[in-house]
C-alpha atoms as a PDB file:
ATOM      1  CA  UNK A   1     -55.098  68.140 168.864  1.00  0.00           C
ATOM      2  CA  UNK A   2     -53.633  66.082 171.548  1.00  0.00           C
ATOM      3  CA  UNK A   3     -50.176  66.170 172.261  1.00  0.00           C
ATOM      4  CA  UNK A   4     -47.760  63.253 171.943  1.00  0.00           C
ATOM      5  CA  UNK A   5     -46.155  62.595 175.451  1.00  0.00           C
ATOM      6  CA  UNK A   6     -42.635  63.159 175.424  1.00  0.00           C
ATOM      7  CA  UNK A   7     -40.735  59.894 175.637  1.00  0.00           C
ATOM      8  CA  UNK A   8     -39.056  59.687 179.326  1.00  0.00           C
ATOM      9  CA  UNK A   9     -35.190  58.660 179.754  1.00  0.00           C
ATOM     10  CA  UNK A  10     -34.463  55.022 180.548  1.00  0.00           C
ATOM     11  CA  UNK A  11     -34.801  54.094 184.265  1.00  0.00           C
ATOM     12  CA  UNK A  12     -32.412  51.969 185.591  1.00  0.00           C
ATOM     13  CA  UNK A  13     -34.033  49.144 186.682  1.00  0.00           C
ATOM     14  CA  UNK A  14     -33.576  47.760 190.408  1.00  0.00           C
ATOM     15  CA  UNK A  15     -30.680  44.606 190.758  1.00  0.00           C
ATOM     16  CA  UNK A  16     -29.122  45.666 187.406  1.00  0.00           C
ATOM     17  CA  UNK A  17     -25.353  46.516 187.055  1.00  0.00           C
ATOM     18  CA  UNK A  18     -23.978  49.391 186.552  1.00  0.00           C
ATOM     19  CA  UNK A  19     -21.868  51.057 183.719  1.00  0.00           C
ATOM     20  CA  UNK A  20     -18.618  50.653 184.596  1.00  0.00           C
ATOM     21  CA  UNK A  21     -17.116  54.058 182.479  1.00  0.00           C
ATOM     22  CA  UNK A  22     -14.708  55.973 183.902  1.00  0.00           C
ATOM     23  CA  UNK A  23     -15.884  58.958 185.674  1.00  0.00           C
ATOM     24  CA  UNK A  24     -19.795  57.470 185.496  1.00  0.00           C
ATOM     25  CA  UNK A  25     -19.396  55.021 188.532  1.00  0.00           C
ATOM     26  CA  UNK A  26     -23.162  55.237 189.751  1.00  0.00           C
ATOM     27  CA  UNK A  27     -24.549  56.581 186.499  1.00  0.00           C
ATOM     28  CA  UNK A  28     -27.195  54.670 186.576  1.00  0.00           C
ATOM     29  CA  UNK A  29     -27.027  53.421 182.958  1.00  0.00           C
ATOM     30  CA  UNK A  30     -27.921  49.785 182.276  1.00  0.00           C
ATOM     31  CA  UNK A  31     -24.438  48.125 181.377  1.00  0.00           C
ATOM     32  CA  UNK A  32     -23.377  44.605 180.655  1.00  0.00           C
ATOM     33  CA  UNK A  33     -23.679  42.323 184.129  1.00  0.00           C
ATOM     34  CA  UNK A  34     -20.111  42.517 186.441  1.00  0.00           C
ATOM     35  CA  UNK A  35     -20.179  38.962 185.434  1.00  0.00           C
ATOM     36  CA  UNK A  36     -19.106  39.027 182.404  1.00  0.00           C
ATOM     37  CA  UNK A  37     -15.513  38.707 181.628  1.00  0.00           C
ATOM     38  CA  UNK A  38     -14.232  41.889 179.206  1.00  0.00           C
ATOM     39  CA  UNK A  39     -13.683  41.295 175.402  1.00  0.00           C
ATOM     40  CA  UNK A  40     -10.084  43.866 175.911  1.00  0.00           C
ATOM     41  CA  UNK A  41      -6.978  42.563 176.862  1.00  0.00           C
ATOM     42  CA  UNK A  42      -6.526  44.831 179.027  1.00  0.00           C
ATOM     43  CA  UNK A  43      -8.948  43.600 181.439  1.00  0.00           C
ATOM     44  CA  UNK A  44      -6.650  40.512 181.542  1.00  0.00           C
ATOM     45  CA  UNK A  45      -4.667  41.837 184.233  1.00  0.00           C
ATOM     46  CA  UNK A  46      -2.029  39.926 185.805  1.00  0.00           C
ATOM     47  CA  UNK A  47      -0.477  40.021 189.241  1.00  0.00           C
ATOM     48  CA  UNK A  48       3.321  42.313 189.382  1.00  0.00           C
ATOM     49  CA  UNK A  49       6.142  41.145 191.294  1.00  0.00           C
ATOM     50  CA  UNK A  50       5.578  39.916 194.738  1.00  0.00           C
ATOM     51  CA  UNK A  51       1.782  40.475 194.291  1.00  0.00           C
ATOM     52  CA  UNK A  52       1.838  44.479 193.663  1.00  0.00           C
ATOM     53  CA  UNK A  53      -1.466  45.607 191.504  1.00  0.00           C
ATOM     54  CA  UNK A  54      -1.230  44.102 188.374  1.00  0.00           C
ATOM     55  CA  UNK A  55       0.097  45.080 184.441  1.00  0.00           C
ATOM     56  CA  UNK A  56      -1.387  44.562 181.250  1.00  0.00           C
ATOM     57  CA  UNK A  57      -0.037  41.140 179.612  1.00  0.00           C
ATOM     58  CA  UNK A  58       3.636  41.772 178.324  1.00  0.00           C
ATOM     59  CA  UNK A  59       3.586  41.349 174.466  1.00  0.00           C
ATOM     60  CA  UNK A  60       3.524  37.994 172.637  1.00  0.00           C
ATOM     61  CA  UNK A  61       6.926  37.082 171.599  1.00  0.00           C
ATOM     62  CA  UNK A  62       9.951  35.171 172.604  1.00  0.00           C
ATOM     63  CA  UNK A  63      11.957  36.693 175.135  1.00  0.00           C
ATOM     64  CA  UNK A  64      15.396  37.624 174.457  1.00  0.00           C
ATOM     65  CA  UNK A  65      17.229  35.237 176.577  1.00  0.00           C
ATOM     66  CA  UNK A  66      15.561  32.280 174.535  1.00  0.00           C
ATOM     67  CA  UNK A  67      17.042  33.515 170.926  1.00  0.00           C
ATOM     68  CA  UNK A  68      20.029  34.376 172.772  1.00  0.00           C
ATOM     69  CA  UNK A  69      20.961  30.722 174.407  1.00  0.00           C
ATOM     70  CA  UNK A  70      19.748  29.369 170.906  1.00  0.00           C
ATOM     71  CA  UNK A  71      22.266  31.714 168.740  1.00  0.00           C
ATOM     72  CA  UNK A  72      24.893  30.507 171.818  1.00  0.00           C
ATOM     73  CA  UNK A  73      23.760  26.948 170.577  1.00  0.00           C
ATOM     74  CA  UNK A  74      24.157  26.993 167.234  1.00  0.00           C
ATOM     75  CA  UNK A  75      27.591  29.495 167.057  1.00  0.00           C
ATOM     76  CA  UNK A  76      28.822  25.958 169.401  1.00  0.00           C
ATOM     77  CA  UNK A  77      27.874  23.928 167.488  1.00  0.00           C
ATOM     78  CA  UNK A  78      29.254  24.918 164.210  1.00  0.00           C
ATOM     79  CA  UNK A  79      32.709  25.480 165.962  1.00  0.00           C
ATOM     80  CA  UNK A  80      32.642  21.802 167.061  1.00  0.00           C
ATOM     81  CA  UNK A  81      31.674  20.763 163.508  1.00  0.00           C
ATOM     82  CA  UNK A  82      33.366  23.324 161.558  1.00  0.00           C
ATOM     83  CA  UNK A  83      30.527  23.925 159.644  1.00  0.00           C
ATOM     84  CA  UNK A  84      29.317  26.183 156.595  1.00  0.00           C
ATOM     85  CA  UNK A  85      29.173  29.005 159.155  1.00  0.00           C
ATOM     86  CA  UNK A  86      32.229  28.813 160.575  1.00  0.00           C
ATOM     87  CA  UNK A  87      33.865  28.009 157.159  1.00  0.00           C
ATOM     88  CA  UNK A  88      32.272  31.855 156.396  1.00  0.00           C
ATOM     89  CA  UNK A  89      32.993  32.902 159.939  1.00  0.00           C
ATOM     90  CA  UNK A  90      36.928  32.191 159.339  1.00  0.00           C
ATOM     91  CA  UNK A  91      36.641  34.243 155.280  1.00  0.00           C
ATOM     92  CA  UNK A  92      34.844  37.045 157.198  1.00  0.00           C
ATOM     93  CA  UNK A  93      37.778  37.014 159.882  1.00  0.00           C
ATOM     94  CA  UNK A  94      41.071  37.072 156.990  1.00  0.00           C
ATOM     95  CA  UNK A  95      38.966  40.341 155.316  1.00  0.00           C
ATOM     96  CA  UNK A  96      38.859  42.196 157.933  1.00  0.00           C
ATOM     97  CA  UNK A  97      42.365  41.499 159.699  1.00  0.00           C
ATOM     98  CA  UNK A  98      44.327  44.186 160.038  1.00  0.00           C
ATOM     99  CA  UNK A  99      42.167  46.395 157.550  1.00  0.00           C
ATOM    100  CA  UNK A 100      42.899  49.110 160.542  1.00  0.00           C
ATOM    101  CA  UNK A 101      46.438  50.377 162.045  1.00  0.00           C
ATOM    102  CA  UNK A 102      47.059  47.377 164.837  1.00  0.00           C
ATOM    103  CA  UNK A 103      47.577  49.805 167.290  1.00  0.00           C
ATOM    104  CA  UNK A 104      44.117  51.647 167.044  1.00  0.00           C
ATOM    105  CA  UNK A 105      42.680  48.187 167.320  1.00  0.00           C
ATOM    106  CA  UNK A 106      44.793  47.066 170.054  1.00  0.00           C
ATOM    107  CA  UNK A 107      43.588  50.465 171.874  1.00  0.00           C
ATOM    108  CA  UNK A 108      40.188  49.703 171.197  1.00  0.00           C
ATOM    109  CA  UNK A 109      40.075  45.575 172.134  1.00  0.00           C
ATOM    110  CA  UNK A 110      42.348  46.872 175.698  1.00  0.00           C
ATOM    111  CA  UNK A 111      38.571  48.099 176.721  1.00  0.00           C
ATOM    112  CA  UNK A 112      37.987  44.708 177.829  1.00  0.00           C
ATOM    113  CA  UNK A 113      40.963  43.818 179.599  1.00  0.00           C
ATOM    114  CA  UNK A 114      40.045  42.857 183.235  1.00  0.00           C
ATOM    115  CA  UNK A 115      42.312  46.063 184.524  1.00  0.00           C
ATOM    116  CA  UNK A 116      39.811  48.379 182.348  1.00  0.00           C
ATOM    117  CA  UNK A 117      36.632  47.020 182.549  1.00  0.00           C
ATOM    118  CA  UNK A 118      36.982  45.461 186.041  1.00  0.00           C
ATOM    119  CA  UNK A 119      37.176  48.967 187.995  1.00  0.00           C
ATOM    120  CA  UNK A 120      34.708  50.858 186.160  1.00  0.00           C
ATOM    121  CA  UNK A 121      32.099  47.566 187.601  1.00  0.00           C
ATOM    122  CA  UNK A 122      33.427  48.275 191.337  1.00  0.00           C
ATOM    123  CA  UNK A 123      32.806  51.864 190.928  1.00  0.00           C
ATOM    124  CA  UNK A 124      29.703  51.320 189.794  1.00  0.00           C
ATOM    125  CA  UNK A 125      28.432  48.567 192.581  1.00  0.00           C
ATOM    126  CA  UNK A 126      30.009  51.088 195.236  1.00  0.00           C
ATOM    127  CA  UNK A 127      27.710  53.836 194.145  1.00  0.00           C
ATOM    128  CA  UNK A 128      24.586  51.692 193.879  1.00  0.00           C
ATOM    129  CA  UNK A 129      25.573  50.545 197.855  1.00  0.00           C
ATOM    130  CA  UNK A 130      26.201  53.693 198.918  1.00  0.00           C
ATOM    131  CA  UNK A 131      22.310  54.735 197.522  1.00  0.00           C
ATOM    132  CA  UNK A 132      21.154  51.670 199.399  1.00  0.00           C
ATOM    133  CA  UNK A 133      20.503  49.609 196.480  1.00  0.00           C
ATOM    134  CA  UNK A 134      22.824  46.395 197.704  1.00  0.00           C
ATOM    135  CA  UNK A 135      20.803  43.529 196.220  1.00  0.00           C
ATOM    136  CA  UNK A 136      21.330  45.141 192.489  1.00  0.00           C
ATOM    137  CA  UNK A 137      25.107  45.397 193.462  1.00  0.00           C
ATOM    138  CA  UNK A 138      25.114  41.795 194.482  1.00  0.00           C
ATOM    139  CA  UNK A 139      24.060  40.525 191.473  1.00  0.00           C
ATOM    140  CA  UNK A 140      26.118  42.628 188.724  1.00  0.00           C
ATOM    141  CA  UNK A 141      29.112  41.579 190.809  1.00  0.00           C
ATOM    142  CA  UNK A 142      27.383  37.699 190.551  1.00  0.00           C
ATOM    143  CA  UNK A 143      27.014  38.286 187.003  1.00  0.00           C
ATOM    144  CA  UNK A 144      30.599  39.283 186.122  1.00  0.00           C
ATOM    145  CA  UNK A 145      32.234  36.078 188.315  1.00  0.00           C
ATOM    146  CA  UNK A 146      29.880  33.794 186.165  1.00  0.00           C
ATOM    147  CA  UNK A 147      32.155  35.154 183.427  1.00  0.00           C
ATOM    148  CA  UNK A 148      35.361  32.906 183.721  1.00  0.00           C
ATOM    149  CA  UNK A 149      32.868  30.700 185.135  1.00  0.00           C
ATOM    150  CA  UNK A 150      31.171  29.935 181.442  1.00  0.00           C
ATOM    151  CA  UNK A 151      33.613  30.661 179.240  1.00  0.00           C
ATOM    152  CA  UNK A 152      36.954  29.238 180.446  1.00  0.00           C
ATOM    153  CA  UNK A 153      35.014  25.387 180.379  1.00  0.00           C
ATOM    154  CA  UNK A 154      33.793  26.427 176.535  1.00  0.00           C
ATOM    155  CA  UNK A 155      36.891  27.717 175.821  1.00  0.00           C
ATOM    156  CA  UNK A 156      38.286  23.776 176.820  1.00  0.00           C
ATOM    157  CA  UNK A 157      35.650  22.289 175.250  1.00  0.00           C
ATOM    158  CA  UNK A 158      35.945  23.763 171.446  1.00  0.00           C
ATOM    159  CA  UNK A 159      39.361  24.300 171.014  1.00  0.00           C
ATOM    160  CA  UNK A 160      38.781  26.579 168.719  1.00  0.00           C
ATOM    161  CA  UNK A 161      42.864  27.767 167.059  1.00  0.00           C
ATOM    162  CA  UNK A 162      43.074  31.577 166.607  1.00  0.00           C
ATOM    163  CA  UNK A 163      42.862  33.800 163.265  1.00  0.00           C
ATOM    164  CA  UNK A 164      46.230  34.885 163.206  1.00  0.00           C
ATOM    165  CA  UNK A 165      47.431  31.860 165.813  1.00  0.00           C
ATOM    166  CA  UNK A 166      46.781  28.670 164.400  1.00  0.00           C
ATOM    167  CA  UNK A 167      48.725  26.256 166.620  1.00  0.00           C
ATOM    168  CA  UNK A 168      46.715  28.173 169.679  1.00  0.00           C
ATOM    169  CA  UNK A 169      43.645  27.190 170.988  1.00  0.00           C
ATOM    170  CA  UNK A 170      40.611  28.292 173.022  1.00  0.00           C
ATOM    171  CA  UNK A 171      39.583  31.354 171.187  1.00  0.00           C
ATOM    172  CA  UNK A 172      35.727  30.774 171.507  1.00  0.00           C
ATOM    173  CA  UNK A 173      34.003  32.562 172.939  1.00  0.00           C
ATOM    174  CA  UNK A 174      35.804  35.805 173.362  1.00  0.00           C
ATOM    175  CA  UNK A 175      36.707  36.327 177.114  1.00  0.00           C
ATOM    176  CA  UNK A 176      37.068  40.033 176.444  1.00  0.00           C
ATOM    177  CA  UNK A 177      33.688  40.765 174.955  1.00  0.00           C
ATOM    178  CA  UNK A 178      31.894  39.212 177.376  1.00  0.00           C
ATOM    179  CA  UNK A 179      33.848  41.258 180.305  1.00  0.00           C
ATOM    180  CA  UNK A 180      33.384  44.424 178.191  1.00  0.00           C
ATOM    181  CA  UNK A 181      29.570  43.700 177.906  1.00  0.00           C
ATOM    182  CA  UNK A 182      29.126  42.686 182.003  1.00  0.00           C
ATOM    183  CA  UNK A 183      31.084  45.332 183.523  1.00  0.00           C
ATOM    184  CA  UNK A 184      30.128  48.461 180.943  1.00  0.00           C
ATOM    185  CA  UNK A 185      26.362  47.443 180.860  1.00  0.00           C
ATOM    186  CA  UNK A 186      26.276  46.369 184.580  1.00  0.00           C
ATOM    187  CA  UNK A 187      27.735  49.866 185.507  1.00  0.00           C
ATOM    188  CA  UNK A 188      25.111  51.430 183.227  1.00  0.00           C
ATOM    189  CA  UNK A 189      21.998  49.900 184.927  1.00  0.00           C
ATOM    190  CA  UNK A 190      24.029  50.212 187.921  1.00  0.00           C
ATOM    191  CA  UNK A 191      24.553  54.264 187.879  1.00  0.00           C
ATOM    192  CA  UNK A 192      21.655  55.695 185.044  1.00  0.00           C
ATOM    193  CA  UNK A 193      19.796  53.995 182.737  1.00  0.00           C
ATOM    194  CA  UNK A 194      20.958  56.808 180.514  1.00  0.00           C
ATOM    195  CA  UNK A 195      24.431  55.364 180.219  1.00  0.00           C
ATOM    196  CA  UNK A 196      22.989  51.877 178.787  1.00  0.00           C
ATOM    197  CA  UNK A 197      23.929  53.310 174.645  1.00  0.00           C
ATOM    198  CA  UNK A 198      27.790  54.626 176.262  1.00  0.00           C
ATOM    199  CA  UNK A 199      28.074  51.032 177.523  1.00  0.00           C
ATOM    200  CA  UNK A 200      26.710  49.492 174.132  1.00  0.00           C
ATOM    201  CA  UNK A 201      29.565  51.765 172.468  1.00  0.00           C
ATOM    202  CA  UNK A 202      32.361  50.906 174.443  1.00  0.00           C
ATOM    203  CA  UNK A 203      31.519  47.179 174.151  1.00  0.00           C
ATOM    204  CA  UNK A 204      31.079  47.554 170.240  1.00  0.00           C
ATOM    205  CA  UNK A 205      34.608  49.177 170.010  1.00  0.00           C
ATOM    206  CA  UNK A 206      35.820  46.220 171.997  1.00  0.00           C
ATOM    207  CA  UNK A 207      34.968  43.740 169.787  1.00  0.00           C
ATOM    208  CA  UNK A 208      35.653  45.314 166.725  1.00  0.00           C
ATOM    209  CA  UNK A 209      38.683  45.934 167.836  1.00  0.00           C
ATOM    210  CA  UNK A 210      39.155  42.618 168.283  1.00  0.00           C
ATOM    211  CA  UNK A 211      37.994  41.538 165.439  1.00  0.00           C
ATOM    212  CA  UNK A 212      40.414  43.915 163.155  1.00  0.00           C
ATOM    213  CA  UNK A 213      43.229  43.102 165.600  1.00  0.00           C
ATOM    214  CA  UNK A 214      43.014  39.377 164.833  1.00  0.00           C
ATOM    215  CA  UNK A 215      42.545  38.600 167.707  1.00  0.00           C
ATOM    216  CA  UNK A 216      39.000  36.528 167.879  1.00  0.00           C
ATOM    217  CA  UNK A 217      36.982  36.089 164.968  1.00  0.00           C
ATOM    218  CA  UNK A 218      33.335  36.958 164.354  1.00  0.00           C
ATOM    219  CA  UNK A 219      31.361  34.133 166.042  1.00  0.00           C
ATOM    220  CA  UNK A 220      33.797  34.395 169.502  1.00  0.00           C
ATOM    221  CA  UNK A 221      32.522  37.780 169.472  1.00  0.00           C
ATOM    222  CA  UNK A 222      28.410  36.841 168.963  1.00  0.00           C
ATOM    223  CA  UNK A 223      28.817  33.971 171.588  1.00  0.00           C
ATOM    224  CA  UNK A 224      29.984  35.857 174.125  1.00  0.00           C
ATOM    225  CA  UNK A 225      27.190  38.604 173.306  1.00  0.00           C
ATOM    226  CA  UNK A 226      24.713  35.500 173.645  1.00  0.00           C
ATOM    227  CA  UNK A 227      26.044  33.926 176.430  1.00  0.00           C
ATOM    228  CA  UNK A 228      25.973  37.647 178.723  1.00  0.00           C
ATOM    229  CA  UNK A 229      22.174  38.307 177.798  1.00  0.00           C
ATOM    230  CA  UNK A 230      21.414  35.642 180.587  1.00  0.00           C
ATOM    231  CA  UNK A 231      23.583  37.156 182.925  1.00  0.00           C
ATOM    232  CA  UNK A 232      22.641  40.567 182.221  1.00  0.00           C
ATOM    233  CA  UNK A 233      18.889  39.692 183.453  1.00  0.00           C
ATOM    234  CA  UNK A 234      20.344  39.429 187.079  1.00  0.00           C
ATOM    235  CA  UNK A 235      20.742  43.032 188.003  1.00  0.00           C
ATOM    236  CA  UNK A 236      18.071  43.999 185.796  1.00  0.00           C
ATOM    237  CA  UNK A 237      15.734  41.512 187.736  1.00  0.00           C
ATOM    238  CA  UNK A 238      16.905  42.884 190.905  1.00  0.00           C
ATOM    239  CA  UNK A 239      16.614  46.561 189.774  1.00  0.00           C
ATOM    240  CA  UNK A 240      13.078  46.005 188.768  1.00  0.00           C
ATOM    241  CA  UNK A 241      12.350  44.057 192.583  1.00  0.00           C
ATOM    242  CA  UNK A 242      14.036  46.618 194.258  1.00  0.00           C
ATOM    243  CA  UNK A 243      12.228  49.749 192.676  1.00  0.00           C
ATOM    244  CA  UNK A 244       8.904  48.138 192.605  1.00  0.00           C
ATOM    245  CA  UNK A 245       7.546  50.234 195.535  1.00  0.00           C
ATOM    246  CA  UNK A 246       7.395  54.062 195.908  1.00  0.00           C
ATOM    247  CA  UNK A 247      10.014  54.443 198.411  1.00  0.00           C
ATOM    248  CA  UNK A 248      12.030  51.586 197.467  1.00  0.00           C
ATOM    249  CA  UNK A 249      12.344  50.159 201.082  1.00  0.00           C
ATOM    250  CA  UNK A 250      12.676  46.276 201.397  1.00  0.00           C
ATOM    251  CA  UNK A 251      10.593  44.654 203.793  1.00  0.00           C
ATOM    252  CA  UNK A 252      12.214  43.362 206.760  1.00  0.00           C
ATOM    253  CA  UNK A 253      13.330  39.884 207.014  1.00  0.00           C
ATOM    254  CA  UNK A 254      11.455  38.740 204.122  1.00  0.00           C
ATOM    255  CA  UNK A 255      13.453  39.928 201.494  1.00  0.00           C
ATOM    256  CA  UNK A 256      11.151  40.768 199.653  1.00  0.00           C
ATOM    257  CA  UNK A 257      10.126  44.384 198.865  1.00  0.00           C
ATOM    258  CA  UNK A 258       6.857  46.377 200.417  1.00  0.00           C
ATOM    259  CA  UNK A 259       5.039  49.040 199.430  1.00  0.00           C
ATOM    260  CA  UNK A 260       4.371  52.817 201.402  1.00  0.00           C
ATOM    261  CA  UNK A 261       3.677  52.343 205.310  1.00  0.00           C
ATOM    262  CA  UNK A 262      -0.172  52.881 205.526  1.00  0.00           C
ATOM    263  CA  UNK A 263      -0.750  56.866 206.356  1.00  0.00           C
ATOM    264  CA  UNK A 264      -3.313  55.544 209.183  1.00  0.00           C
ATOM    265  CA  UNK A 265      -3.053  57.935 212.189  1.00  0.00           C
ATOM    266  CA  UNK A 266      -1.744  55.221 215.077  1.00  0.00           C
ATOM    267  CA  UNK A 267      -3.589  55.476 218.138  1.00  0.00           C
ATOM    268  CA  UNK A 268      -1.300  58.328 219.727  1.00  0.00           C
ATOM    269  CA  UNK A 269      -2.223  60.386 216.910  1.00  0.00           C
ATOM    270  CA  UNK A 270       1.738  61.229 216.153  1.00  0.00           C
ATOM    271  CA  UNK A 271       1.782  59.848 212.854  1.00  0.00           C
ATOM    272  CA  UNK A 272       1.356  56.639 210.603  1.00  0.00           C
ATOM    273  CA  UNK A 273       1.801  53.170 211.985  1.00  0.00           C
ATOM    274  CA  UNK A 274       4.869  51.439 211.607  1.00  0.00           C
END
C-alpha cells in the first residue's frame, strides 16, 4: 500500500502579519492584520502625565471630588433651608452631646486647633524640601491657606447658630475638621504614604470630639470633609508629577518632569550625554 503523505505545518505566507504573542515576535504564525484595532481594553492605552508611555484606562466611575463638591452642595443647602436633614442633623447633635466626659472630648477636638495641627504640616513640608521634593511642599502649604479661604465666607454666608450656642453663629462648616484633615493628611502624603490611616485617625478623633463636645454638629463636620477632598488633590497631583520618572529629576526650565538621561556614550566616551 501507498502511504498517506504526512500533512506539512502551515507556511506563513509572504506580506502577512505576524502573531503578535508575547515571547513569539517573528513566529511566523499567521495572526490577525496590525490593522486591526484589539477587542481588550487594554490595548486602549492612553498617554501618562506629560506624555510618559501610557496606562490602561482608569476605571469607569465618578471621581471622588465630584460626589464630594455634590455632598458639599447639598449639606449647604439644607443649612440655608433648614431642611429635613438638618432638622435630623440638629436630633443627631442633642444625642450625642456630652454622652462623653467634656474634657476627653475637648482633648480630642484640641487636635485641630491651628497650634496642633499647624506645626505637624511645617514639619512635614520641611522634610519633603529637604528630600528635594519642593513642588509637593508648595502645594500642601497652598492647600491648607485655601482653608480660611473657603470656609470663613461659608461660615458668613449660612449663619448657621451652634448646638449648645444658639444666639452664636457661623458654625458651618467646621473650621477645625477641615485643618485637622489638611495638615494630618498633607503631612502623611508629605512624609510616607504609610502614615495616610494615622492621619485618617487623628482627624476622626477630631471631629468626634467635636461632635460629643458640642461644639459643631454632624453636617459642619461632613462639609468640611467634602470641601478638603478638592484640596487634598493638590499635593497628591504634584506627588504623582513629581515621581513620574525614575530618578525623580524635573526638567529644567520647563517645569515639567523628564525621564532618565539617555545612557548613550557622548562622543568623549566618558559617559552619557547630558
Amino acid at each position: 500500500m501507498r502511504e498517506t503523505p504526512r500533512a506539512e505545518p502551515p507556511q506563513p505566507r509572504p506580506h502577512r502579519a505576524l502573531a503578535h504573542t508575547t515571547g513569539a515576535l517573528g513566529s511566523g504564525t499567521p495572526h490577525r492584520s496590525d490593522g486591526r484595532p484589539p477587542h481588550t481594553p487594554r490595548g486602549a492605552r492612553q498617554p501618562g502625565p506629560g506624555g510618559r508611555p501610557g496606562t490602561t484606562p482608569p476605571v469607569p466611575g465618578r471621581p471622588a471630588v465630584f460626589w464630594a463638591l455634590v455632598a458639599l452642595a447639598l449639606t449647604t443647602w439644607q443649612v440655608l433651608v433648614h431642611g429635613p436633614l438638618a432638622r435630623l442633623d440638629e436630633r443627631l447633635s442633642r444625642a450625642l452631646v456630652d454622652t462623653v466626659p467634656r474634657g476627653l472630648s475637648e482633648a480630642a477636638s484640641d487636635l485641630g486647633n491651628l497650634t496642633v495641627a499647624l506645626p505637624v504640616l511645617a514639619a512635614a513640608m520641611a522634610y519633603a524640601i529637604r528630600r528635594g521634593r519642593r513642588a509637593e511642599a508648595l502645594f500642601a502649604g497652598l492647600a491648607m491657606a485655601a482653608v480660611p479661604l473657603l470656609v470663613v465666607p461659608l461660615k458668613a454666608w449660612t449663619a448657621r447658630p451652634g448646638p449648645l450656642e444658639p444666639w452664636a453663629h457661623g458654625y458651618y462648616p467646621s473650621g477645625h475638621t477641615a485643618t485637622a484633615l489638611i495638615a494630618y493628611f498633607g503631612a502623611a502624603f508629605l512624609v510616607s504614604r504609610r502614615l495616610v490611616p494615622v492621619a485618617a485617625l487623628l482627624t476622626a478623633v477630631t471631629a468626634t470630639g467635636l461632635l460629643l463636645r458640642g461644639f459643631h454638629w454632624p453636617l459642619d463636620v461632613l462639609a468640611s470633609v467634602a470641601l478638603c477632598v478638592p484640596l487634598l488633590r493638590w499635593p497628591v497631583l504634584a506627588a504623582r508629577y513629581g515621581r513620574g520618572s525614575p530618578d525623580g529629576r524635573r526638567g529644567e526650565g520647563t517645569g515639567t518632569w523628564r525621564t532618565r538621561e539617555s545612557s548613550t556614550p557622548s562622543r568623549s566616551g566618558d559617559g552619557p550625554t547630558s
